[in-house]
C-alpha atoms as a PDB file:
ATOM      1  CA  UNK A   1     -17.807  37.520  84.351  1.00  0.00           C
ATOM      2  CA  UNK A   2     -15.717  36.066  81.558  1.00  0.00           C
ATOM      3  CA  UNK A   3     -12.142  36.955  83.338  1.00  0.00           C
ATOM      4  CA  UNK A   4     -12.658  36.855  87.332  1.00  0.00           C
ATOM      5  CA  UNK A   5     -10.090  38.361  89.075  1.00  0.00           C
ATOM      6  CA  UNK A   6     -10.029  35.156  91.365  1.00  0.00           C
ATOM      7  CA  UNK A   7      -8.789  33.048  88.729  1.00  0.00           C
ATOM      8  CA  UNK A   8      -5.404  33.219  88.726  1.00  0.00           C
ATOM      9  CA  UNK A   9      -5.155  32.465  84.735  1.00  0.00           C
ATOM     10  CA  UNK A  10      -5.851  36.159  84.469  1.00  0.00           C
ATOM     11  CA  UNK A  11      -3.466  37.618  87.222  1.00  0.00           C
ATOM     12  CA  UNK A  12      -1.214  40.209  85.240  1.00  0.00           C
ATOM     13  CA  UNK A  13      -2.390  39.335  81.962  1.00  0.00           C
ATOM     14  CA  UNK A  14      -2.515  42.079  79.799  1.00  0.00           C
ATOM     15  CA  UNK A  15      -5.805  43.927  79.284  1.00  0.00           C
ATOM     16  CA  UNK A  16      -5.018  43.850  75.102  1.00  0.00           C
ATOM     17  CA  UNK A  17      -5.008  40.090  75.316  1.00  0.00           C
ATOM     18  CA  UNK A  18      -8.260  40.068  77.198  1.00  0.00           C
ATOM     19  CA  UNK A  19      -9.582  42.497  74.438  1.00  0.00           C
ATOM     20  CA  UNK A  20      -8.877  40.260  72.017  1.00  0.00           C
ATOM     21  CA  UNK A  21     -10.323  37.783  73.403  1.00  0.00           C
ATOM     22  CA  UNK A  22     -13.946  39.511  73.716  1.00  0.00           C
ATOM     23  CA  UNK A  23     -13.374  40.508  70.269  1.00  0.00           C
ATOM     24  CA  UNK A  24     -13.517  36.978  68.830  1.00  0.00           C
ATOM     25  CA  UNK A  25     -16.446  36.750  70.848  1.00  0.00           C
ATOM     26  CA  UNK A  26     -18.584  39.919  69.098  1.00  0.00           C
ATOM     27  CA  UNK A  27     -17.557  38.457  66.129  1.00  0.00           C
ATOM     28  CA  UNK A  28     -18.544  35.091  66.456  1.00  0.00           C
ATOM     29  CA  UNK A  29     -22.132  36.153  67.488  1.00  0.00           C
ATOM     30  CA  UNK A  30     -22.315  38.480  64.302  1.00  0.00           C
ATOM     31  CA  UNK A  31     -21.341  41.453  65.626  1.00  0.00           C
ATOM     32  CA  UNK A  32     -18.905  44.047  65.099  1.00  0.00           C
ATOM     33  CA  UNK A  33     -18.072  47.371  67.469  1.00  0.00           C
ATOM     34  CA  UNK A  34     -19.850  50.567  66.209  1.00  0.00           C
ATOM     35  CA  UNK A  35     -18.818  53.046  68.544  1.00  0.00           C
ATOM     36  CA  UNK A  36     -16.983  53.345  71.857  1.00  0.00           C
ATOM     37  CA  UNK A  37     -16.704  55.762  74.763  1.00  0.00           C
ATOM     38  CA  UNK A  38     -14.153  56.239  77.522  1.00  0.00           C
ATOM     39  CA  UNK A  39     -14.032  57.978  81.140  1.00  0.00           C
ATOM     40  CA  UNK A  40     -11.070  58.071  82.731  1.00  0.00           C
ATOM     41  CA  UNK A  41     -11.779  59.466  85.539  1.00  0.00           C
ATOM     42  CA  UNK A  42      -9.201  60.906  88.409  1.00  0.00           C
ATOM     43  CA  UNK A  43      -8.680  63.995  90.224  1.00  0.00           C
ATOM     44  CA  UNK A  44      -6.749  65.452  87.679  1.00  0.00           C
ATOM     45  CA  UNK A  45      -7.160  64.119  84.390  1.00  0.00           C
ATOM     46  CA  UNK A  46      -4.632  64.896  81.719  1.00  0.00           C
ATOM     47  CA  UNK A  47      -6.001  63.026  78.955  1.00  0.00           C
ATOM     48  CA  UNK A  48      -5.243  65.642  76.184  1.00  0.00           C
ATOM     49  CA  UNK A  49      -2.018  64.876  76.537  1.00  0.00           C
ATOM     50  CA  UNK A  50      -2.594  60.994  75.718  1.00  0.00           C
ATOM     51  CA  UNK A  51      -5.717  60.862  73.982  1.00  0.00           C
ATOM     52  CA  UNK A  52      -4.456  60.611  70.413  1.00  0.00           C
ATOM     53  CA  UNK A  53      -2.297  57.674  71.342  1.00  0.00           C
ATOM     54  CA  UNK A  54      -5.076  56.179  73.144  1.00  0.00           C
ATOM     55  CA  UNK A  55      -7.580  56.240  70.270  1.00  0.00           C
ATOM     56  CA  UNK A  56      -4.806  55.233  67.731  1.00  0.00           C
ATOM     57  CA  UNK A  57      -3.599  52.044  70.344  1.00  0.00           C
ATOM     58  CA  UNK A  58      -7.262  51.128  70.805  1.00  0.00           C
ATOM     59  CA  UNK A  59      -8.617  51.753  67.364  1.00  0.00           C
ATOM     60  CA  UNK A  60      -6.123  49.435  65.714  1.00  0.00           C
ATOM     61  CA  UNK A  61      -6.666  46.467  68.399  1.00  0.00           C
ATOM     62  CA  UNK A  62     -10.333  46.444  66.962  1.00  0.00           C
ATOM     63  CA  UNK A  63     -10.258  47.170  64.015  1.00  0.00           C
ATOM     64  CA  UNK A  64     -12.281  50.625  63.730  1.00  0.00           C
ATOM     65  CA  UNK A  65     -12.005  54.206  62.612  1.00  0.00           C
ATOM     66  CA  UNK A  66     -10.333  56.495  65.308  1.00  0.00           C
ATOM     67  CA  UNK A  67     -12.977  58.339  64.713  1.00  0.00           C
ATOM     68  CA  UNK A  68     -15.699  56.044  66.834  1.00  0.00           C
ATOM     69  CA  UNK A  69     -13.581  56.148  69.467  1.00  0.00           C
ATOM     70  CA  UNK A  70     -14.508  58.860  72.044  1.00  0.00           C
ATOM     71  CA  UNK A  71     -12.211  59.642  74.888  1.00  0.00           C
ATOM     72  CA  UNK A  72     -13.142  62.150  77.753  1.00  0.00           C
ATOM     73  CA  UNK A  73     -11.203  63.270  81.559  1.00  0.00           C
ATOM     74  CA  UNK A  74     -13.326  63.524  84.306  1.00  0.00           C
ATOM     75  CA  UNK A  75     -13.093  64.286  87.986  1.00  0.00           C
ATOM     76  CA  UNK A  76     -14.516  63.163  91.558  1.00  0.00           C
ATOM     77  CA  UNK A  77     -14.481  66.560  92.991  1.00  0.00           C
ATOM     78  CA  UNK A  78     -11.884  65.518  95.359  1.00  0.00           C
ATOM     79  CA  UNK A  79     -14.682  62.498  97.092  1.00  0.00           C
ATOM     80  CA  UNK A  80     -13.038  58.900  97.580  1.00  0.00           C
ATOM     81  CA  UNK A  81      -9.725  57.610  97.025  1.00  0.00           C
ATOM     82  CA  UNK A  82      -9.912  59.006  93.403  1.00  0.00           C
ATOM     83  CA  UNK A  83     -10.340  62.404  95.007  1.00  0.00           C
ATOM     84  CA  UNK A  84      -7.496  62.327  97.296  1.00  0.00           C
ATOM     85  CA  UNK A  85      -5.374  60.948  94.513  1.00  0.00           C
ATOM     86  CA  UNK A  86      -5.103  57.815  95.489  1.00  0.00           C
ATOM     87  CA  UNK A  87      -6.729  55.556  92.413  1.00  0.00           C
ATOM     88  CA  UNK A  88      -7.836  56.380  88.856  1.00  0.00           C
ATOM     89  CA  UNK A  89     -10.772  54.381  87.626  1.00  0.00           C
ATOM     90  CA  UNK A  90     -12.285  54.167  83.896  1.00  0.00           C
ATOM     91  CA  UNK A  91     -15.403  53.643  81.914  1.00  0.00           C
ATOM     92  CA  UNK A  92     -16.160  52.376  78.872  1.00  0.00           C
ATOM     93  CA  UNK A  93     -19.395  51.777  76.947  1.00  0.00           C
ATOM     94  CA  UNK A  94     -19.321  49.980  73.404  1.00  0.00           C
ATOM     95  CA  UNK A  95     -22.216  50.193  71.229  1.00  0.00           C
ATOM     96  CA  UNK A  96     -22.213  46.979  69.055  1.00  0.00           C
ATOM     97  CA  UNK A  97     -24.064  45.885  65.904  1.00  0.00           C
ATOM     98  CA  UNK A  98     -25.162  43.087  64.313  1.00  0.00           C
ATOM     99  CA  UNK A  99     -23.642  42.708  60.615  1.00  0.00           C
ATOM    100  CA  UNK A 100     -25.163  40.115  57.755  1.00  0.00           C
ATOM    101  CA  UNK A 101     -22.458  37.354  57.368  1.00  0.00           C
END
């Protein structure tokens, strides 16, 4: 909702800037990020050999322990265009709470 792909403000941009954006955002409304937890999710997921970098990259760009950062590989069972190889896809949910200013 916030960054539609059909506005062309947000063509290329890079996802950290957009991050930081939604950042400001939690922390304007009195919030700060508690937890977060990743999928990526392709035919054959090699996380492992990223993950570390991942959580460090990610838990510096908010602010938060690497350790309430969660990262995980999984597969499609070879259905869709992720099975064949053809895309990767991810998902991410972000527990938030609200802190006293």
């Amino acid at each position: 909702t916030l960054f539609s792909d059909k506005n062309s403000r947000f063509k290329n941009i890079r996802s950290t800037k957009l991050l930081k954006k939604v950042l400001n955002l939690i922390k304007i409304k009195g919030y700060k990020i508690n937890n977060i937890d990743i999928n990526v999710i392709a035919q054959k997921p090699k996380i492992n050999k990223f993950r570390n970098k991942i959580i460090n990259s990610i838990s510096k760009l908010c602010k938060i322990n690497p350790q309430q950062i969660n990262i995980k590989g999984k597969t499609t069972e070879k259905l869709g265009l992720i099975g064949k190889e053809k895309a990767i896809a991810a998902e991410v949910i972000t527990s938030v709470i609200n802190y006293d200013k």
